[in-house]
Protein backbone atom coordinates (compact mmCIF):
# COMPACT_ATOMS: atom_id res chain seq x y z
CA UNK A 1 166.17 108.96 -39.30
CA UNK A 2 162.99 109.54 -40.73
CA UNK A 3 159.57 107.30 -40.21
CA UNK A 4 159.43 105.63 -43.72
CA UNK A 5 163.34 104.42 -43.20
CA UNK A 6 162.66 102.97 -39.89
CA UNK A 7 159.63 100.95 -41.47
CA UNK A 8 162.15 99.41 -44.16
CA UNK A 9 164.41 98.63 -41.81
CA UNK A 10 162.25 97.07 -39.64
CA UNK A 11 160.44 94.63 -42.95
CA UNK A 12 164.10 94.45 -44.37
CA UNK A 13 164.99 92.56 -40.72
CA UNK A 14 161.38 90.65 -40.30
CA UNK A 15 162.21 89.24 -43.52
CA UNK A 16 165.69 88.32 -43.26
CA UNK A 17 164.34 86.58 -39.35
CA UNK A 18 162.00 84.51 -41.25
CA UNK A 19 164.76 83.65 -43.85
CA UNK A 20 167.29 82.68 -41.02
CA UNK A 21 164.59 81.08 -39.45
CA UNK A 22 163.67 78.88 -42.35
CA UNK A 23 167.24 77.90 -43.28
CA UNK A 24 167.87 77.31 -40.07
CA UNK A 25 165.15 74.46 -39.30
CA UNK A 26 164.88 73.40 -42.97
CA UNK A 27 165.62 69.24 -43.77
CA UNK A 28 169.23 69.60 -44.39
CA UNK A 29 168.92 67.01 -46.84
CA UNK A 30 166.23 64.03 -47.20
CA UNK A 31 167.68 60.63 -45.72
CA UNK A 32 166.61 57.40 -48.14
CA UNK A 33 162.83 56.49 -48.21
CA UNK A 34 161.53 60.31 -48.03
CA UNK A 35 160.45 61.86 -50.87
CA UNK A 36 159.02 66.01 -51.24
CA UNK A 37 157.11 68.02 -53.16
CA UNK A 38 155.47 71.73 -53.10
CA UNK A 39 152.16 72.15 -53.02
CA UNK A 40 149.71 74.77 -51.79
CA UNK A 41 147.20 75.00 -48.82
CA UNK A 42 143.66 74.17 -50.75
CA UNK A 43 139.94 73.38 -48.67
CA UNK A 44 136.57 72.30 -50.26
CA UNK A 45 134.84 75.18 -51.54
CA UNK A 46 131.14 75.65 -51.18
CA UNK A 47 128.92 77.89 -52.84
CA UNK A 48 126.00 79.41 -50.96
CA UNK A 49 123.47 79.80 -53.89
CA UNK A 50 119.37 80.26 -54.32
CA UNK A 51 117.67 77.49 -54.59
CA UNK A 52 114.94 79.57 -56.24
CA UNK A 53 114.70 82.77 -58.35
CA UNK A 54 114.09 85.78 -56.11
CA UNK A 55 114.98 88.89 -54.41
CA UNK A 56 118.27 89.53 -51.64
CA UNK A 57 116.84 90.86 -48.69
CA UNK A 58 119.98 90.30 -46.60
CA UNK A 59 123.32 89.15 -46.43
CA UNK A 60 124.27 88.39 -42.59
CA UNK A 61 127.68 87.31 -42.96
CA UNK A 62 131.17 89.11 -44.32
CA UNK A 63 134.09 88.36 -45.98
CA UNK A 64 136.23 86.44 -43.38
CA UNK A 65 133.64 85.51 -41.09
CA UNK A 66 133.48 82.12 -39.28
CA UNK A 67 130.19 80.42 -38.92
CA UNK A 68 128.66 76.86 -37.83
CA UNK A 69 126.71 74.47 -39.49
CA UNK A 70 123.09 75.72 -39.93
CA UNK A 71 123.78 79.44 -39.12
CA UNK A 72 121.63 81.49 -41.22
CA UNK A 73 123.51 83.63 -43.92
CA UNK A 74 121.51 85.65 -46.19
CA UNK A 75 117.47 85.66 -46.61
CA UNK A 76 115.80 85.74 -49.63
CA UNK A 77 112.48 87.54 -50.10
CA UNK A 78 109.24 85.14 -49.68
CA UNK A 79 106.12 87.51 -50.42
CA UNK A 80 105.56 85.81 -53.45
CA UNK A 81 105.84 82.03 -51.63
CA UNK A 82 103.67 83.25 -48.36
CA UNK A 83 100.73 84.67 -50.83
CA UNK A 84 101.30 81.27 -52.71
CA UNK A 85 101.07 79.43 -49.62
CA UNK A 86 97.87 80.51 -48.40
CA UNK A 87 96.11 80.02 -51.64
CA UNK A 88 97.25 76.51 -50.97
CA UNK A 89 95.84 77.01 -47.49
CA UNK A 90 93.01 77.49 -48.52
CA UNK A 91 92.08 75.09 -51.93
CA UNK A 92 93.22 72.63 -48.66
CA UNK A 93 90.01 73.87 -46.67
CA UNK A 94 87.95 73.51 -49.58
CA UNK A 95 88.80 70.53 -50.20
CA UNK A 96 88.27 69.04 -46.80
CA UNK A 97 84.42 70.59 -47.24
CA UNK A 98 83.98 68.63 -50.31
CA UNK A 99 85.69 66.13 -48.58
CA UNK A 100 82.89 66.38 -45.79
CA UNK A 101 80.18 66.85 -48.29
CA UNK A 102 80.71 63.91 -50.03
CA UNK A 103 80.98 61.53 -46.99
CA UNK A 104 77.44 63.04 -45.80
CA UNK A 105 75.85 62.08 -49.70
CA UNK A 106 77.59 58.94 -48.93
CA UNK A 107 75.14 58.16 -45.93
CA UNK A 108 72.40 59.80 -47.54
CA UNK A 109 72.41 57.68 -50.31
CA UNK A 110 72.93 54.56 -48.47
CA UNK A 111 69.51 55.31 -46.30
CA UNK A 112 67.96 55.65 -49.63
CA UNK A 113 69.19 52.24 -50.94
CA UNK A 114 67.81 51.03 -47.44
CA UNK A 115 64.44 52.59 -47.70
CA UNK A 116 64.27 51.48 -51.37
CA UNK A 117 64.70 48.00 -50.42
CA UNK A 118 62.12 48.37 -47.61
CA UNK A 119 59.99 49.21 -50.67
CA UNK A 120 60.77 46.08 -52.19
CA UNK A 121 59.93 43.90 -49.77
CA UNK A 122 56.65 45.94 -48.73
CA UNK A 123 55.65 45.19 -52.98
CA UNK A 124 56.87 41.61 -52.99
CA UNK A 125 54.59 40.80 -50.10
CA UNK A 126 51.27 42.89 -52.32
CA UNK A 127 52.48 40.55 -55.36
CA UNK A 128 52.52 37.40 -53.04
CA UNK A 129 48.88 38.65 -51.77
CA UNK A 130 47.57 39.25 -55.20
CA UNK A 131 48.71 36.09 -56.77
CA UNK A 132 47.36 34.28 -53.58
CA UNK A 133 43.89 36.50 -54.27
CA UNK A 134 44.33 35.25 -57.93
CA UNK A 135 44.20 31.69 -56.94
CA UNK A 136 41.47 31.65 -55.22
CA UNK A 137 39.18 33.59 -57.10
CA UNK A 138 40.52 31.30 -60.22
CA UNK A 139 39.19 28.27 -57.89
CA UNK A 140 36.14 30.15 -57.19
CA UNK A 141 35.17 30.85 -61.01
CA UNK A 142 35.56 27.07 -61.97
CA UNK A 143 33.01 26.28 -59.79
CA UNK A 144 31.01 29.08 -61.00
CA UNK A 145 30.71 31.01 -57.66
CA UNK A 146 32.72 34.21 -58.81
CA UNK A 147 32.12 36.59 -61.42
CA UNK A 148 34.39 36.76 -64.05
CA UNK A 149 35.24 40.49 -63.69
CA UNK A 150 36.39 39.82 -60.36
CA UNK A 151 38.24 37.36 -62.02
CA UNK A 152 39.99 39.56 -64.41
CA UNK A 153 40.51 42.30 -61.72
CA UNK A 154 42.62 40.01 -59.70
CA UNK A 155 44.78 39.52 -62.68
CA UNK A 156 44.83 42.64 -63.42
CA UNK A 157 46.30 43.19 -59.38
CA UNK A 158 49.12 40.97 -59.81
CA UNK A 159 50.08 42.08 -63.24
CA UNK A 160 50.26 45.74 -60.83
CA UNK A 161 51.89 44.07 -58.15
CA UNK A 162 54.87 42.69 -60.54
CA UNK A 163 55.47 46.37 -62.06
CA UNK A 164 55.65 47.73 -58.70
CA UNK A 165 58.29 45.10 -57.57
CA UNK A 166 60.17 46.26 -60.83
CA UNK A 167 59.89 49.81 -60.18
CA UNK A 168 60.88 49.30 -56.33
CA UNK A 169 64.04 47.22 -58.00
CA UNK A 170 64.77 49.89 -60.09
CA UNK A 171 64.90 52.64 -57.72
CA UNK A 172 67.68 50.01 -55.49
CA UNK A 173 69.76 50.14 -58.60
CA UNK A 174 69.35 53.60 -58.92
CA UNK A 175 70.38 54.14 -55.05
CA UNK A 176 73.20 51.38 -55.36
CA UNK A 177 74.81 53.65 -58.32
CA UNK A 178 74.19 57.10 -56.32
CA UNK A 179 76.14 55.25 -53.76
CA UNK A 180 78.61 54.47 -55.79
CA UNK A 181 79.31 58.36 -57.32
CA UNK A 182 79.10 59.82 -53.82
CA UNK A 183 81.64 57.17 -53.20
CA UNK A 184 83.47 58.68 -56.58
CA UNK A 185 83.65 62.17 -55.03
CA UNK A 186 85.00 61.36 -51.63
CA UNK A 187 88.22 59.62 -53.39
CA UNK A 188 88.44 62.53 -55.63
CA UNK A 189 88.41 65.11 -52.74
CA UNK A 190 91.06 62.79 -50.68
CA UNK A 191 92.96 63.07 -53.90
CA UNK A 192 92.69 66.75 -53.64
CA UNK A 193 93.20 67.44 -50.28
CA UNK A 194 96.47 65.30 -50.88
CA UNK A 195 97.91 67.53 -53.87
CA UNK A 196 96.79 70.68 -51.85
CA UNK A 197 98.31 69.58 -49.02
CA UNK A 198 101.85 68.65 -51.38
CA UNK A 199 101.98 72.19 -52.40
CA UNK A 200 101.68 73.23 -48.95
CA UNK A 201 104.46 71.51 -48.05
CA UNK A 202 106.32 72.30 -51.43
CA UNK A 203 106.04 75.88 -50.63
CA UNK A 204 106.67 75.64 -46.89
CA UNK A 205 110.42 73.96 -48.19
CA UNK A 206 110.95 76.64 -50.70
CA UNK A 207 110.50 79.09 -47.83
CA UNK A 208 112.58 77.45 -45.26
CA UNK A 209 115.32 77.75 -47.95
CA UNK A 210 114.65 81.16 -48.77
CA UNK A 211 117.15 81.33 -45.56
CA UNK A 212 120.51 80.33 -46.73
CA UNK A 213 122.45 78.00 -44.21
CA UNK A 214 125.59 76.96 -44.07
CA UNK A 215 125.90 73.46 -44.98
CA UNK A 216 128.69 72.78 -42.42
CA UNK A 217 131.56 74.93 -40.71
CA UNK A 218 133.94 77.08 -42.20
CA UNK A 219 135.20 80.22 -42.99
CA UNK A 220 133.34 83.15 -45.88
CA UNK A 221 135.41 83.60 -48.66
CA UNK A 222 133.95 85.75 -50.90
CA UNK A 223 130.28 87.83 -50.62
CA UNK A 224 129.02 87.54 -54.23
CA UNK A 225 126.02 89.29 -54.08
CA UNK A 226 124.48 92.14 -52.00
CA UNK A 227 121.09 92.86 -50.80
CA UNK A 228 118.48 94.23 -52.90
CA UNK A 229 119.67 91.84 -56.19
CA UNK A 230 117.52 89.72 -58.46
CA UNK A 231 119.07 86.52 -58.76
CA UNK A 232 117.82 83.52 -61.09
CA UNK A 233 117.80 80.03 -59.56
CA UNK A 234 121.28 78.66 -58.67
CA UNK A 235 122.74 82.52 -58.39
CA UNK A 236 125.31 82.62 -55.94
CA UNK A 237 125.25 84.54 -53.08
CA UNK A 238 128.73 83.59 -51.12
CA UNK A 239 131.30 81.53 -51.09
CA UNK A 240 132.78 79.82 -48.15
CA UNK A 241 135.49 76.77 -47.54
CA UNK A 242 135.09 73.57 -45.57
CA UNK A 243 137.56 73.82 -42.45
CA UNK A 244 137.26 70.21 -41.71
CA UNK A 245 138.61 69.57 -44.87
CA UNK A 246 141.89 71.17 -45.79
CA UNK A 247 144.73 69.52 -47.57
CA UNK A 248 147.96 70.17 -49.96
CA UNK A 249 148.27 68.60 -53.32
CA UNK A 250 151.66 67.77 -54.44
CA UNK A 251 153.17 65.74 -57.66
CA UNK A 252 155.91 62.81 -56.99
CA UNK A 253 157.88 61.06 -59.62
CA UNK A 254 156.82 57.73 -60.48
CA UNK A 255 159.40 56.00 -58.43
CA UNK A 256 158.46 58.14 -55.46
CA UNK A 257 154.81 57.68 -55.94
CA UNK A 258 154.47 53.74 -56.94
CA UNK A 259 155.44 53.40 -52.62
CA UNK A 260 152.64 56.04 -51.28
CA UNK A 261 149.66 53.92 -50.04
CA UNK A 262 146.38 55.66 -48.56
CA UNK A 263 147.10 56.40 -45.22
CA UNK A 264 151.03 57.32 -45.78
CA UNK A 265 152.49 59.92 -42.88
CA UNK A 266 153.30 63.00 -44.73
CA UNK A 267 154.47 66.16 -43.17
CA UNK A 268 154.06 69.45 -43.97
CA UNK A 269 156.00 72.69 -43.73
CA UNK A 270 154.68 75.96 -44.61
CA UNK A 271 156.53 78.89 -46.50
CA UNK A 272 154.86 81.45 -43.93
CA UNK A 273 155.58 79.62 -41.01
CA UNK A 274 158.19 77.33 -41.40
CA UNK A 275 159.19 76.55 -37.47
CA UNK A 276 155.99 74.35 -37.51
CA UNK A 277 155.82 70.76 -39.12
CA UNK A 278 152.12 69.79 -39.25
CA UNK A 279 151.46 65.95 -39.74
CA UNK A 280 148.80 64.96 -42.42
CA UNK A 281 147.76 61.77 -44.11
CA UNK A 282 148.20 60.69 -47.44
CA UNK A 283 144.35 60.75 -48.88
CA UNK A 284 144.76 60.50 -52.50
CA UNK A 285 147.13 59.16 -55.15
CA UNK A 286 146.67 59.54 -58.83
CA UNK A 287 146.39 56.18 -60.81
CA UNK A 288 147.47 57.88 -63.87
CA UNK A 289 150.35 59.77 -64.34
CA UNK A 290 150.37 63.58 -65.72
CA UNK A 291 152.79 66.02 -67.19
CA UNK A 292 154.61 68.02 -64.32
CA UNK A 293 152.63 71.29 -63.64
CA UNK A 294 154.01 74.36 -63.42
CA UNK A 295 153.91 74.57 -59.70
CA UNK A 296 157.04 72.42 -59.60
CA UNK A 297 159.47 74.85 -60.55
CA UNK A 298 162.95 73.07 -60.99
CA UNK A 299 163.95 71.89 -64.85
CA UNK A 300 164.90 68.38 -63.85
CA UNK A 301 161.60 67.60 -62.31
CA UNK A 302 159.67 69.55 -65.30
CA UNK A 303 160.74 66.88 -67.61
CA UNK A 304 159.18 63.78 -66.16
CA UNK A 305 155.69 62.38 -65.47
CA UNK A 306 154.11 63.14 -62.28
CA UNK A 307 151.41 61.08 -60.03
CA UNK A 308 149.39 63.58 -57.95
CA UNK A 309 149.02 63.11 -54.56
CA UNK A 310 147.05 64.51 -51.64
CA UNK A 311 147.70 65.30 -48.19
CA UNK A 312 144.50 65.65 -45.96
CA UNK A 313 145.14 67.34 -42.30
CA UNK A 314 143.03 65.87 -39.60
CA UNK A 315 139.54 67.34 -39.03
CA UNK A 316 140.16 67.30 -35.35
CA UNK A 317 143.54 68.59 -35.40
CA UNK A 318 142.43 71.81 -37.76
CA UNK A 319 139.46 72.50 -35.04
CA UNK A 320 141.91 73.02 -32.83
CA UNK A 321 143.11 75.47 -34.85
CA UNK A 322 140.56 77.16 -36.76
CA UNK A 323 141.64 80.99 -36.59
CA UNK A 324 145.07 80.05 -37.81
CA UNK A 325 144.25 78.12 -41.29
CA UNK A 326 144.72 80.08 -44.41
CA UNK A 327 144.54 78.66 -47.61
CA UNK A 328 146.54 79.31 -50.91
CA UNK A 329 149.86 79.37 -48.66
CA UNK A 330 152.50 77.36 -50.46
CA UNK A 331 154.81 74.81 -48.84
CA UNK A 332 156.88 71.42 -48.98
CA UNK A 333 154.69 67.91 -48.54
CA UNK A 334 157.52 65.15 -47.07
CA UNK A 335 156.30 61.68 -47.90
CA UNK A 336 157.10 58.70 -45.94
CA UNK A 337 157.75 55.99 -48.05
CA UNK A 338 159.00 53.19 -45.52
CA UNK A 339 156.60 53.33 -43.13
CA UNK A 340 159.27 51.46 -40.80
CA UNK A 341 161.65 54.63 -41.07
CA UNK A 342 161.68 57.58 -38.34
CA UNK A 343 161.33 61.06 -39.13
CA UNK A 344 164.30 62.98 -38.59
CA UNK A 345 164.21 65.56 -35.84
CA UNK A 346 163.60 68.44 -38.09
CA UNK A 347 160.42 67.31 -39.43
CA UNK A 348 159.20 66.06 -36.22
CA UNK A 349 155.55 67.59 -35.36
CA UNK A 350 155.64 71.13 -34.26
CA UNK A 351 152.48 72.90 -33.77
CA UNK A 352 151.55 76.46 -32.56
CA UNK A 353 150.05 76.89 -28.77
């Protein structure tokens, strides 16, 4: 017997094992207040794309592969962002010098306003004397014992003394206004070194997510893109599915759907392994009905409305079995409807070791 009839022997019997096997341990028929539909094996898809416009430099994982949350998957290049960020850098520095500068005009200016108004006490104390010299010599010349030039030179001192008291004013309001624009420039340098610093961290984000992470765990489906492209913002890069959150969707009737709450027990038996029941929970339930998809095949069911329904697996339950799921595999969802009913024996929960 030659090697290519042994082989179709051998997938003639496999196949005719896993018929037996399925006939054998399939419901024999539905008891009241159980209701079925088919359905295939779906997850949450999640595409790993650039968050940026930019060059591949890597792609660390494969078709297939399993990997945790926050495992680094592919790295984008960041020559561009690094060269951006130290030009950042450095308008920071400079800003914190102007920043500097402007507090040290600050304190300049104020020890000018203080020496100005030094000055205007030193000339309203020479206006005090000269109008005190005035009043004298104004005394003196009544009685005739002054001259009046002297007379006329004293008035002539506090008419000088009230300029200077003006001038010394001035150059206080002049100090008080320096202040004022030094003052100016140190909130416009705080405001600078705070935009710098923005960028900074800007940049510093669009480099951290020049490493593409995977949001959570699961499994790589598909490895769009390979090192070395030019993508545009948004391009995708993989594609990879949400373990921890795999269920079947399934249409009932409207009879059988109007008694499927949130929560309902569902089980759910797999064309390519159909010796295990796995239990799941009723997660969603259409409010509105829909035509019957082509999915359900049978022409009685074809010609009524449908509610769709989903069946979610528990999280923990598929972390047990990670290396097992597989989605797109087609099956039968069994639906609880009286939650006071048993399950018969052959859709009791039967899970692989």
């Amino acid at each position: 017997m030659s090697k290519q009839i042994k082989t179709a022997l051998m997938v003639v019997f496999a196949v005719i094992v896993v018929v037996t096997a399925w006939w054998v341990l399939r419901p024999a028929g539905l008891p009241a207040g159980i209701a079925a539909g088919n359905g295939r094996i779906e997850a949450t898809e999640i595409d790993i794309a650039t968050k940026t416009a930019g060059r591949i430099v890597e792609v660390l994982a494969r078709e297939g592969d399993f990997v945790q949350a926050n495992a680094i998957l592919a790295r984008m290049d960041t020559q561009v962002l690094l060269a951006q960020q130290a030009e950042a850098e450095a308008q920071v520095r400079r800003a914190e010098y102007a920043y500097q500068t402007a507090q040290v005009i600050v304190i300049q200016r104020e020890s000018e306003r203080a020496a100005a108004q030094a000055v205007v006490a030193q000339r309203h104390a020479e206006l005090d004397a000269a109008r005190k010299r005035l009043r004298r010599t104004q005394t003196l010349a009544g009685e005739g014992a002054a001259a009046k030039q002297e007379l006329d030179d004293d008035r002539a001192r506090v008419l000088s003394a009230q300029a200077a008291v003006r001038a010394a004013q001035a150059q206080v309001a002049a100090t008080n206004a320096g202040i004022e624009a030094a003052k100016s420039q140190v909130v416009e340098s705080q405001s600078v070194i705070a935009a710098t610093q923005a960028t900074v961290t800007r940049l510093q984000a669009d480099i951290d997510d020049s490493e593409l992470k995977a949001p959570r765990d699961g499994r790589v489906q598909y490895r769009v893109a390979e090192p070395g492209e030019v993508l545009d913002a948004g391009g995708r890069v993989l594609n990879m599915v949400d373990l921890a959150d795999v269920y079947m969707t399934f249409f009932l009737p409207t009879e059988a759907a109007g008694k499927v709450a949130l929560g309902s027990d569902i089980r759910l038996v797999l064309d390519a392994a159909p010796n295990y029941v796995i239990p799941a929970k009723a997660s969603f339930v259409a409010s509105v009905a829909q035509f019957t998809p082509k999915t359900v095949e049978t022409e009685s069911e074809r010609l009524k409305l449908m509610f769709r329904v989903r069946a979610r697996i528990d999280p923990v339950l598929l972390k047990q079995h990670l290396e097992k799921i597989k989605t797109g595999v087609p099956g039968m969802a069994y639906v609880k409807l009286d939650p006071a009913l048993a399950w018969p024996a052959e859709l009791e929960v039967r899970l692989p070791q």
